[in-house]
N, C-alpha and C. Protein backbone atom coordinates (compact mmCIF):
# COMPACT_ATOMS: atom_id res chain seq x y z
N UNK A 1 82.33 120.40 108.01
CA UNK A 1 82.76 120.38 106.61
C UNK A 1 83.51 119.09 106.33
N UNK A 2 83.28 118.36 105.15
CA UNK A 2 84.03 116.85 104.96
C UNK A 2 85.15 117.78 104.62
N UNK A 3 86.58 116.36 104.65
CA UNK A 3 87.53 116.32 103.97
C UNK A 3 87.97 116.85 102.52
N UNK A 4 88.56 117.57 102.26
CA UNK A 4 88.95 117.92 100.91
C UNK A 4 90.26 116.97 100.10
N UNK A 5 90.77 116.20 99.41
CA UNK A 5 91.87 115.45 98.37
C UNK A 5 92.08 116.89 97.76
N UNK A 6 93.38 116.89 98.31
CA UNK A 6 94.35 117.81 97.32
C UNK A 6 94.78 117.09 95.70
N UNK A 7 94.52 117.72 94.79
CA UNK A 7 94.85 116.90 93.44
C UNK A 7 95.30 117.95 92.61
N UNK A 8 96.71 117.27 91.95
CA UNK A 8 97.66 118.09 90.85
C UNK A 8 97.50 117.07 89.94
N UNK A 9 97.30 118.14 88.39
CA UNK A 9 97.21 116.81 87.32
C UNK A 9 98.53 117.54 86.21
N UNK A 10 99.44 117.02 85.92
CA UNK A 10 100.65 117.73 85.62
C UNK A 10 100.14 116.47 84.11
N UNK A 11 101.20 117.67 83.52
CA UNK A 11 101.35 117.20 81.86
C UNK A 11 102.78 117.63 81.71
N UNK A 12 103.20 116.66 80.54
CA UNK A 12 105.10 117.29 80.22
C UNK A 12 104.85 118.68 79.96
N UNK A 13 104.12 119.32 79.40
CA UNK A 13 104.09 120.90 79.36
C UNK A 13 103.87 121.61 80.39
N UNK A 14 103.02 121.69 81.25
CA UNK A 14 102.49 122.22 82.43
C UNK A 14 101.99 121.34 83.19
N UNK A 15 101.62 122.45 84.23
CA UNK A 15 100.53 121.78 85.45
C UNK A 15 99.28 122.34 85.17
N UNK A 16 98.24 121.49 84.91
CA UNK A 16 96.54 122.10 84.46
C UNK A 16 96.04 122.27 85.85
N UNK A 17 96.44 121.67 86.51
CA UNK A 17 94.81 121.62 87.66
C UNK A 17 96.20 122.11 89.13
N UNK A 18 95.30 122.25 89.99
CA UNK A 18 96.43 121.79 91.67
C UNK A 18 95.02 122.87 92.63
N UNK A 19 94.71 121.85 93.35
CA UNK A 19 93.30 122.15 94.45
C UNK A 19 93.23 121.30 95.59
N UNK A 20 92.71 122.18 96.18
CA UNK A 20 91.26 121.15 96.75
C UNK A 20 90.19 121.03 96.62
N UNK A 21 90.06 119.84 96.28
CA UNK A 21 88.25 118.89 95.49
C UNK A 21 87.72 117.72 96.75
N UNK A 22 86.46 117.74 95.99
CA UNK A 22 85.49 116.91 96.82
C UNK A 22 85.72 115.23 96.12
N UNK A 23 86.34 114.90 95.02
CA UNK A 23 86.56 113.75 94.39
C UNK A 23 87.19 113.52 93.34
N UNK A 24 87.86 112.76 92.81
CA UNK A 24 88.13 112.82 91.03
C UNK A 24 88.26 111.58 90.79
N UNK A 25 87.68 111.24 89.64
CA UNK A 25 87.24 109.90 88.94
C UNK A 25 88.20 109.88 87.64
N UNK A 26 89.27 108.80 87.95
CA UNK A 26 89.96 108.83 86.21
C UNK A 26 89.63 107.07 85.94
N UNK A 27 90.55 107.28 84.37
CA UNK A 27 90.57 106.23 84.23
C UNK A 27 91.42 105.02 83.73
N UNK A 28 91.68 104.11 85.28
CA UNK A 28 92.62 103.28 85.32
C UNK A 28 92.45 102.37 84.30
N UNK A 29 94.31 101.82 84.28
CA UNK A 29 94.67 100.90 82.71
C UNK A 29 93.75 99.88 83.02
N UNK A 30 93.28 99.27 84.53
CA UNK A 30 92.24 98.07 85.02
C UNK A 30 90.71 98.19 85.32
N UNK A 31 90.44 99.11 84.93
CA UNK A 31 89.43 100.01 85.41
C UNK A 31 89.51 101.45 86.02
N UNK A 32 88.15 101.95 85.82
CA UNK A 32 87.99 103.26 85.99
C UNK A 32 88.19 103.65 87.46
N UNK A 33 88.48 104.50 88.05
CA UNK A 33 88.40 104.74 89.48
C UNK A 33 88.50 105.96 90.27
N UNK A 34 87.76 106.36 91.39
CA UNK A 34 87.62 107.64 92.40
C UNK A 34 88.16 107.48 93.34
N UNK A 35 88.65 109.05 93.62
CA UNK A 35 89.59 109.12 94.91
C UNK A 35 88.87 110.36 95.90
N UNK A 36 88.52 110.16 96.99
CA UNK A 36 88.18 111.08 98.05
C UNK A 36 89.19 111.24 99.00
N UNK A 37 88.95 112.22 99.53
CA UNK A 37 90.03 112.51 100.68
C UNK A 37 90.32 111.33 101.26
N UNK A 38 91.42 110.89 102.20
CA UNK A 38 91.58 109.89 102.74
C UNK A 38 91.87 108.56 102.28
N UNK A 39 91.91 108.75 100.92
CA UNK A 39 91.81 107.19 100.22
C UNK A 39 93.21 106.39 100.47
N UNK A 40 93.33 104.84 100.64
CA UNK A 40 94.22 104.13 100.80
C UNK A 40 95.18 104.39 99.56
N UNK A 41 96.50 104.52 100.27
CA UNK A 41 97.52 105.27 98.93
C UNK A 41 97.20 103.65 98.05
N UNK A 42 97.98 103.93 96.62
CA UNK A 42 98.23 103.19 95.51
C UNK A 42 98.64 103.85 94.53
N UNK A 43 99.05 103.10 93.26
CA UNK A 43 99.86 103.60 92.16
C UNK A 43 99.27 102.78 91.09
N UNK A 44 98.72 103.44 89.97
CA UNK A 44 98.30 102.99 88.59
C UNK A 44 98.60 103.27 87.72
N UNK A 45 98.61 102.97 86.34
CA UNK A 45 98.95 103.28 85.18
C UNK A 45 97.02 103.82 84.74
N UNK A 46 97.57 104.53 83.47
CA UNK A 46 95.96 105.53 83.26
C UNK A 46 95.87 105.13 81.64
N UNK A 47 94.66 104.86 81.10
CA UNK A 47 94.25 104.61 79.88
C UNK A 47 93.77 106.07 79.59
N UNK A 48 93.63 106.17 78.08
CA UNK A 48 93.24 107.19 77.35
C UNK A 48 91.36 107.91 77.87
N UNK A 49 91.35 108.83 78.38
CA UNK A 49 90.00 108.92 78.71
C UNK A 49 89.53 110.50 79.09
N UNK A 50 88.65 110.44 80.04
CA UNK A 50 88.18 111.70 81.02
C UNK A 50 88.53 111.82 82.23
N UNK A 51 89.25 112.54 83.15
CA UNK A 51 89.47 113.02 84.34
C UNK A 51 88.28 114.01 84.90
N UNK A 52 87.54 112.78 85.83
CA UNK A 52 86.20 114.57 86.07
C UNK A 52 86.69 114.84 87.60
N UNK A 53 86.59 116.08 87.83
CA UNK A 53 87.32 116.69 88.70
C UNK A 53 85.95 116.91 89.57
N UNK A 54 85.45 116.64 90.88
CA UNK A 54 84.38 117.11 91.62
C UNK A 54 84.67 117.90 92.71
N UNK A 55 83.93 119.29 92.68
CA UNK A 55 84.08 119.64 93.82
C UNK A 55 82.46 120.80 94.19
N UNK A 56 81.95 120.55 95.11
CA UNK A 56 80.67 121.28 95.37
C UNK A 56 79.52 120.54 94.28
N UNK A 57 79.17 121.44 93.45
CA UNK A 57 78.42 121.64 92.34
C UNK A 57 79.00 121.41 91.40
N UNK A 58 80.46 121.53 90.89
CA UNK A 58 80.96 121.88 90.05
C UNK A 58 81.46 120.88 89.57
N UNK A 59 81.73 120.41 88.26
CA UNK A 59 82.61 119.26 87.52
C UNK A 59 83.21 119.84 86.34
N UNK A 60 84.72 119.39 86.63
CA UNK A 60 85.74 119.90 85.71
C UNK A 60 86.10 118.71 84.62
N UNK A 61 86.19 118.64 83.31
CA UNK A 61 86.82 117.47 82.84
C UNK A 61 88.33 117.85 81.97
N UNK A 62 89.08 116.58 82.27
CA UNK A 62 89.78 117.12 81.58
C UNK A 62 90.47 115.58 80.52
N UNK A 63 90.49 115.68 79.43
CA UNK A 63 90.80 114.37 78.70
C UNK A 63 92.33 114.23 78.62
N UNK A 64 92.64 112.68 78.95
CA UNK A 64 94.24 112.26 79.21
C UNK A 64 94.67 111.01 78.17
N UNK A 65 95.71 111.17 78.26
CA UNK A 65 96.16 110.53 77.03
C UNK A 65 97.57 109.27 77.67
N UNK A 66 97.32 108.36 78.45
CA UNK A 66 98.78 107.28 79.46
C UNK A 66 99.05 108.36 80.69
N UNK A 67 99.73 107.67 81.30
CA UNK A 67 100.30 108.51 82.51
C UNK A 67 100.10 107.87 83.71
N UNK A 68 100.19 108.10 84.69
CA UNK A 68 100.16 107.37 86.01
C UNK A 68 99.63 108.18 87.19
N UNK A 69 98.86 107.40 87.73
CA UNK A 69 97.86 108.46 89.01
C UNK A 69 98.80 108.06 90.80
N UNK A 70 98.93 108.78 91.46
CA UNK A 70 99.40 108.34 92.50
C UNK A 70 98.70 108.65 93.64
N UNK A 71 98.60 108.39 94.57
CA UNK A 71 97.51 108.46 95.76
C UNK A 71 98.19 108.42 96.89
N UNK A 72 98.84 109.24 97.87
CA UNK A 72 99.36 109.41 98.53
C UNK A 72 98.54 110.24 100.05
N UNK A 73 98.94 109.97 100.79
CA UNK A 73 98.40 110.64 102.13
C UNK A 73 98.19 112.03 102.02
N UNK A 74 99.22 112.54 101.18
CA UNK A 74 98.88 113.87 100.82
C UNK A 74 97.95 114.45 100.11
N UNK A 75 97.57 113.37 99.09
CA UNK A 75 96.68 113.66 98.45
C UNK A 75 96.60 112.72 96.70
N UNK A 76 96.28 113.40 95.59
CA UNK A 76 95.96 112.96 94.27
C UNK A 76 97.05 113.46 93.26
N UNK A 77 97.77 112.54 92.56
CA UNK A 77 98.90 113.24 91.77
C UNK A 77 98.58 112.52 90.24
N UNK A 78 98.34 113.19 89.16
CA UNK A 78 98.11 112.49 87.96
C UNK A 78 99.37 113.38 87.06
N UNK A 79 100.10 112.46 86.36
CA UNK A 79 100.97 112.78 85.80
C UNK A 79 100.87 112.06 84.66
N UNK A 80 100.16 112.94 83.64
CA UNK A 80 99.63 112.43 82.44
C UNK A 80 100.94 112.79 81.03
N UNK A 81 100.43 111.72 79.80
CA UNK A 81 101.51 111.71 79.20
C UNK A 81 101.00 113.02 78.06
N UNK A 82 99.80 112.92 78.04
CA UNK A 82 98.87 114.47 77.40
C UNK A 82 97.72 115.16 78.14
N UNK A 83 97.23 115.97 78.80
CA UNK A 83 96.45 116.39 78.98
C UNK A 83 95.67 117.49 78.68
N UNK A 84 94.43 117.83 78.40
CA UNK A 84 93.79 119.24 78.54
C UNK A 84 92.59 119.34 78.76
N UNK A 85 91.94 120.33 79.28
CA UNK A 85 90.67 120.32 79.29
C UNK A 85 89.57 120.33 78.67
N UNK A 86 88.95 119.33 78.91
CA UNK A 86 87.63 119.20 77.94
C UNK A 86 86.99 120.33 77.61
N UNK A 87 86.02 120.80 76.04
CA UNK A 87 85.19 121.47 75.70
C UNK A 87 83.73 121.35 75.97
């Protein structure tokens, strides 16, 4: 079985998401970008966009509004300044 990225996507109101996924693709203030298990930590700022959440089969989206993604050994932390899930 590959690696799973643990990823929490927190908003000032709540926490929407907190798993383990096969990938998640947001999108950085410099470009867009994906994180898989294992990825070299870093810290970004996040432009207005889609968060797609991958895991199996399945894709979650969820649209964000600023905020900052963090990438840590532990895993995926998006701490958005709005978030919710796409329709």
């Amino acid at each position: 079985m590959a690696d799973k990225l643990h990823f929490s996507l927190v908003s000032p109101e709540r926490e929407l998401f907190s798993g383990l996924v096969d990938q998640v693709d947001a999108p950085g203030s410099e470009g867009d970008f994906g994180v898989l298990a294992n990825h070299a930590p870093f810290m970004t700022a996040l432009k207005e966009g889609p968060v797609r959440v991958r895991d199996g089969g399945t894709t979650t989206v969820f649209n964000v509004r600023g905020g900052f993604a963090d990438v840590t050994p532990d895993g995926l932390t998006i701490l958005a300044e709005h978030a919710a899930e796409a329709n």
